[in-house]
C-alpha atoms as a PDB file:
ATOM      1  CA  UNK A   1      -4.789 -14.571  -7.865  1.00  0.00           C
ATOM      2  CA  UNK A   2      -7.772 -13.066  -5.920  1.00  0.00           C
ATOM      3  CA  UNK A   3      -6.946  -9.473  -4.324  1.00  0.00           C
ATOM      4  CA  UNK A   4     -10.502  -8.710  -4.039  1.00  0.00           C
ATOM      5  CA  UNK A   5     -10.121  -9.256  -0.074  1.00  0.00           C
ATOM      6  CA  UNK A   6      -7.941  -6.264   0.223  1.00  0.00           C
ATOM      7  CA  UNK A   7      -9.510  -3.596  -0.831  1.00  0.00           C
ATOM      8  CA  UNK A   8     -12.460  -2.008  -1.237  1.00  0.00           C
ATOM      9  CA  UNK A   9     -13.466   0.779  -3.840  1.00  0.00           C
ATOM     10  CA  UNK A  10     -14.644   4.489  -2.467  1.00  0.00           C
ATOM     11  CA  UNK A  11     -16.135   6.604  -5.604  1.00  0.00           C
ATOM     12  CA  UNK A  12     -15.550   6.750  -8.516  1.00  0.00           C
ATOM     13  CA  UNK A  13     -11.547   6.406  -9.095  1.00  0.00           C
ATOM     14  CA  UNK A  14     -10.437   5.443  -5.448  1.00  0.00           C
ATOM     15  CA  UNK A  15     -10.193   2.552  -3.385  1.00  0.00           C
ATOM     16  CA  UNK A  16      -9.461   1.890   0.587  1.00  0.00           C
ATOM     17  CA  UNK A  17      -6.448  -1.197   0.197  1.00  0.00           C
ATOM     18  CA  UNK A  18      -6.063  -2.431   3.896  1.00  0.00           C
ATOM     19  CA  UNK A  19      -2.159  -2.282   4.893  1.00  0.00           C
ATOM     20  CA  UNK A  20       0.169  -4.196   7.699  1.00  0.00           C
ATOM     21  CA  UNK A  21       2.933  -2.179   7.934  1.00  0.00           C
ATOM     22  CA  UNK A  22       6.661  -2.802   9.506  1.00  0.00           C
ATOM     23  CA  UNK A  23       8.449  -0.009  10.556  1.00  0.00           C
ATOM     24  CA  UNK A  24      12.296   0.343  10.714  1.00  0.00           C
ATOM     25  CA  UNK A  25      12.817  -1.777   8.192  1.00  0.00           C
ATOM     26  CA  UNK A  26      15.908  -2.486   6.291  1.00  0.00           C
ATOM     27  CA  UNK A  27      14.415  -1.038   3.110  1.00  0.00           C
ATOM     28  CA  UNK A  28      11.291  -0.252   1.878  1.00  0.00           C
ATOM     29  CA  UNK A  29       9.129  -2.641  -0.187  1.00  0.00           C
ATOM     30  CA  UNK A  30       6.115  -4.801  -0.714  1.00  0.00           C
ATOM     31  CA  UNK A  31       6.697  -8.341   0.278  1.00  0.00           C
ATOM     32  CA  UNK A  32       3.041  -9.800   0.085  1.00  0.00           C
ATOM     33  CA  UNK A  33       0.361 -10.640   2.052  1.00  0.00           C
ATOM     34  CA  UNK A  34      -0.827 -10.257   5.702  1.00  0.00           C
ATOM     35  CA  UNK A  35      -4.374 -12.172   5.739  1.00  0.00           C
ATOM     36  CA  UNK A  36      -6.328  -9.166   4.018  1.00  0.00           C
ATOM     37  CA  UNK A  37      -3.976  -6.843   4.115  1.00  0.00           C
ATOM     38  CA  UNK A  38      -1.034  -5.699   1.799  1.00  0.00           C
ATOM     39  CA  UNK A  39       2.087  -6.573   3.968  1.00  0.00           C
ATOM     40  CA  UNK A  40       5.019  -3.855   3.051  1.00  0.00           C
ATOM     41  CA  UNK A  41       8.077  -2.700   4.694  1.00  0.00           C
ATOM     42  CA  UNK A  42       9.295   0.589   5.372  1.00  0.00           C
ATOM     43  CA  UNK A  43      12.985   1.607   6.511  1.00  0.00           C
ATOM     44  CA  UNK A  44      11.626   4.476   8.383  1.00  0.00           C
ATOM     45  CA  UNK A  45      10.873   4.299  12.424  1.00  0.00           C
ATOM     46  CA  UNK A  46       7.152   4.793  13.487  1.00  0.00           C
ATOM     47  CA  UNK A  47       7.893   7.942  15.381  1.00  0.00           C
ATOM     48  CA  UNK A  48       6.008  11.263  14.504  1.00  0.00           C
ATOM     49  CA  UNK A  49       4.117   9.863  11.453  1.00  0.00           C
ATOM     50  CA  UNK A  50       7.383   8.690   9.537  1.00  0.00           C
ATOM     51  CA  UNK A  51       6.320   5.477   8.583  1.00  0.00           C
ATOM     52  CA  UNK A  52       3.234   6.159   7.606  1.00  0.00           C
ATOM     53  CA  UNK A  53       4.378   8.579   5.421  1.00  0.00           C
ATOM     54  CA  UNK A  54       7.467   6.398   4.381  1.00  0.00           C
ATOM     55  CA  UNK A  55       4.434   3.398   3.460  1.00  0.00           C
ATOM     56  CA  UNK A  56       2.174   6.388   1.480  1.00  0.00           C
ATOM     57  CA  UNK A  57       4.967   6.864  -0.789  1.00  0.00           C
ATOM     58  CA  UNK A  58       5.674   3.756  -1.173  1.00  0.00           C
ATOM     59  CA  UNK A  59       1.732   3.075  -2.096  1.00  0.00           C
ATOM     60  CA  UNK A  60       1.837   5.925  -4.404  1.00  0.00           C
ATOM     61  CA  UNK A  61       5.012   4.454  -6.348  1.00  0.00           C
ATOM     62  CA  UNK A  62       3.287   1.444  -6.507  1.00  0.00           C
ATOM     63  CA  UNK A  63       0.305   1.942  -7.909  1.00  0.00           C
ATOM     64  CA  UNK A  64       1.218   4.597 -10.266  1.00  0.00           C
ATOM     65  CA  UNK A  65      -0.797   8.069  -8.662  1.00  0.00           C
ATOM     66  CA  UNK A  66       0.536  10.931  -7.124  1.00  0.00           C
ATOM     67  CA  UNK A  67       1.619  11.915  -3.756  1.00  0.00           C
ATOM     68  CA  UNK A  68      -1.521  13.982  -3.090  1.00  0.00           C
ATOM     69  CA  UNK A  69      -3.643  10.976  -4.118  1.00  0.00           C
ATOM     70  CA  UNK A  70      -3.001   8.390  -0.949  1.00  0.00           C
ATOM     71  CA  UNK A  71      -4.204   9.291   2.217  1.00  0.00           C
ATOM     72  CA  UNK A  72      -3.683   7.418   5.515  1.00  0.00           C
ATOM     73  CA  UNK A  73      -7.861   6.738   6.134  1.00  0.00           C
ATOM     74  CA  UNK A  74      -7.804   4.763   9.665  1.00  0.00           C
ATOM     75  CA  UNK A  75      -4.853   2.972  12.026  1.00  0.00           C
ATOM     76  CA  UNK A  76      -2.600   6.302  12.389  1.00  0.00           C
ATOM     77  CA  UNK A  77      -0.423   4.239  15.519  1.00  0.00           C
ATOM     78  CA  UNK A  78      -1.321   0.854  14.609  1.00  0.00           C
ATOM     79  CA  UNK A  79       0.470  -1.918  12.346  1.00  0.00           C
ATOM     80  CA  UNK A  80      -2.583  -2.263  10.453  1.00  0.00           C
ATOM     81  CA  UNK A  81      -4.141   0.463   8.640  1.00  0.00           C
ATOM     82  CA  UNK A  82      -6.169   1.784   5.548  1.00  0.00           C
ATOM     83  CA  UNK A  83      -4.662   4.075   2.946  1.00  0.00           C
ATOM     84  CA  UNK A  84      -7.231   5.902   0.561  1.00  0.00           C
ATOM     85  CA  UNK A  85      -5.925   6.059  -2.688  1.00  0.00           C
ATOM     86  CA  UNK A  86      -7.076   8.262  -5.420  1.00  0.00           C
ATOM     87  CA  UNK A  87      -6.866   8.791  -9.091  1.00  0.00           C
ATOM     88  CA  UNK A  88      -7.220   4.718 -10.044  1.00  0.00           C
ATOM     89  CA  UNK A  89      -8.215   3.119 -12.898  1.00  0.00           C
ATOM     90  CA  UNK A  90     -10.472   0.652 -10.752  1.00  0.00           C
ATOM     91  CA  UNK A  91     -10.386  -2.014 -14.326  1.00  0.00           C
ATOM     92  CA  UNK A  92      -6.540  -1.926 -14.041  1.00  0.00           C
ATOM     93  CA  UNK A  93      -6.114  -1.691 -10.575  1.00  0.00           C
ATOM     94  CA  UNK A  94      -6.168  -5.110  -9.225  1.00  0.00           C
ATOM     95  CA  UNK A  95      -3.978  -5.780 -12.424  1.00  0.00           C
ATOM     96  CA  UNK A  96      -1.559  -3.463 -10.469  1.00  0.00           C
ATOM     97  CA  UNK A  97      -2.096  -4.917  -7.170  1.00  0.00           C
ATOM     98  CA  UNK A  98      -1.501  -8.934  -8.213  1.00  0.00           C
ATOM     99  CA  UNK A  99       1.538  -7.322 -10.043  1.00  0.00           C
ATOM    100  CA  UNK A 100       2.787  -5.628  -6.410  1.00  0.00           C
ATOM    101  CA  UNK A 101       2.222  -8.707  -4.904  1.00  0.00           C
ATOM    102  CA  UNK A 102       4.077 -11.174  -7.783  1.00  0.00           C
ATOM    103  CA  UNK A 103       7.509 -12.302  -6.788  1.00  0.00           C
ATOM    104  CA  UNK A 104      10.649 -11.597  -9.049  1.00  0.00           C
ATOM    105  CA  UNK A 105      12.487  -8.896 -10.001  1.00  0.00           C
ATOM    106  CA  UNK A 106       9.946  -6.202 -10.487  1.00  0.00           C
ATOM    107  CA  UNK A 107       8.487  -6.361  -6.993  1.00  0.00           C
ATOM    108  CA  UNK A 108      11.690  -6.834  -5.374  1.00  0.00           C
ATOM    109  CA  UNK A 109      12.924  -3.193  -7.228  1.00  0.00           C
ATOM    110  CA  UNK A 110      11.518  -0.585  -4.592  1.00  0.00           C
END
């Protein structure tokens, strides 16, 4: 599976991964793929920043890196939107992603 389209790398250890995010969701998860974007879920409503904060945690459970590591990087009010995330292992990384995006029990667990 290609995941090349949805992300780009920034330094080092980071990448930007392009997100479409739905707020006020029933729970919070990945569930695949929005063009070139990472579609997930998140049961919090997007009022005051709660969703995107609900969707960085959710990235940073994900893909294995702290809280302190993802940063929201552009699309603050909008569905779509670019997280930063730090501290990657860009070789194992889109290992991580195709494994975020697989369907079956693992990516159904968040």
């Amino acid at each position: 599976m290609d995941v090349s389209d949805l992300y780009r790398t920034d330094g080092d250890d980071a990448v930007v991964l392009h997100v479409h995010v739905q707020p006020a969701a029933g729970r919070s998860a990945v569930v695949g793929r929005h063009g070139s974007a990472l579609k997930v879920r998140v049961a919090a409503a997007p009022e005051g920043g709660r969703a995107n904060e609900a969707c960085a945690a959710l990235l940073a459970e994900t893909f294995g890196v702290g809280a302190a590591e993802v940063e929201l990087a552009g699309g603050a009010t909008s569905r779509t939107k670019s997280f930063r995330l730090g501290g990657l292992d860009l070789e194992e990384f889109p290992r991580r992603l195709e494994r975020a995006l697989a369907p079956g029990p693992a990516a159904k667990r968040r």
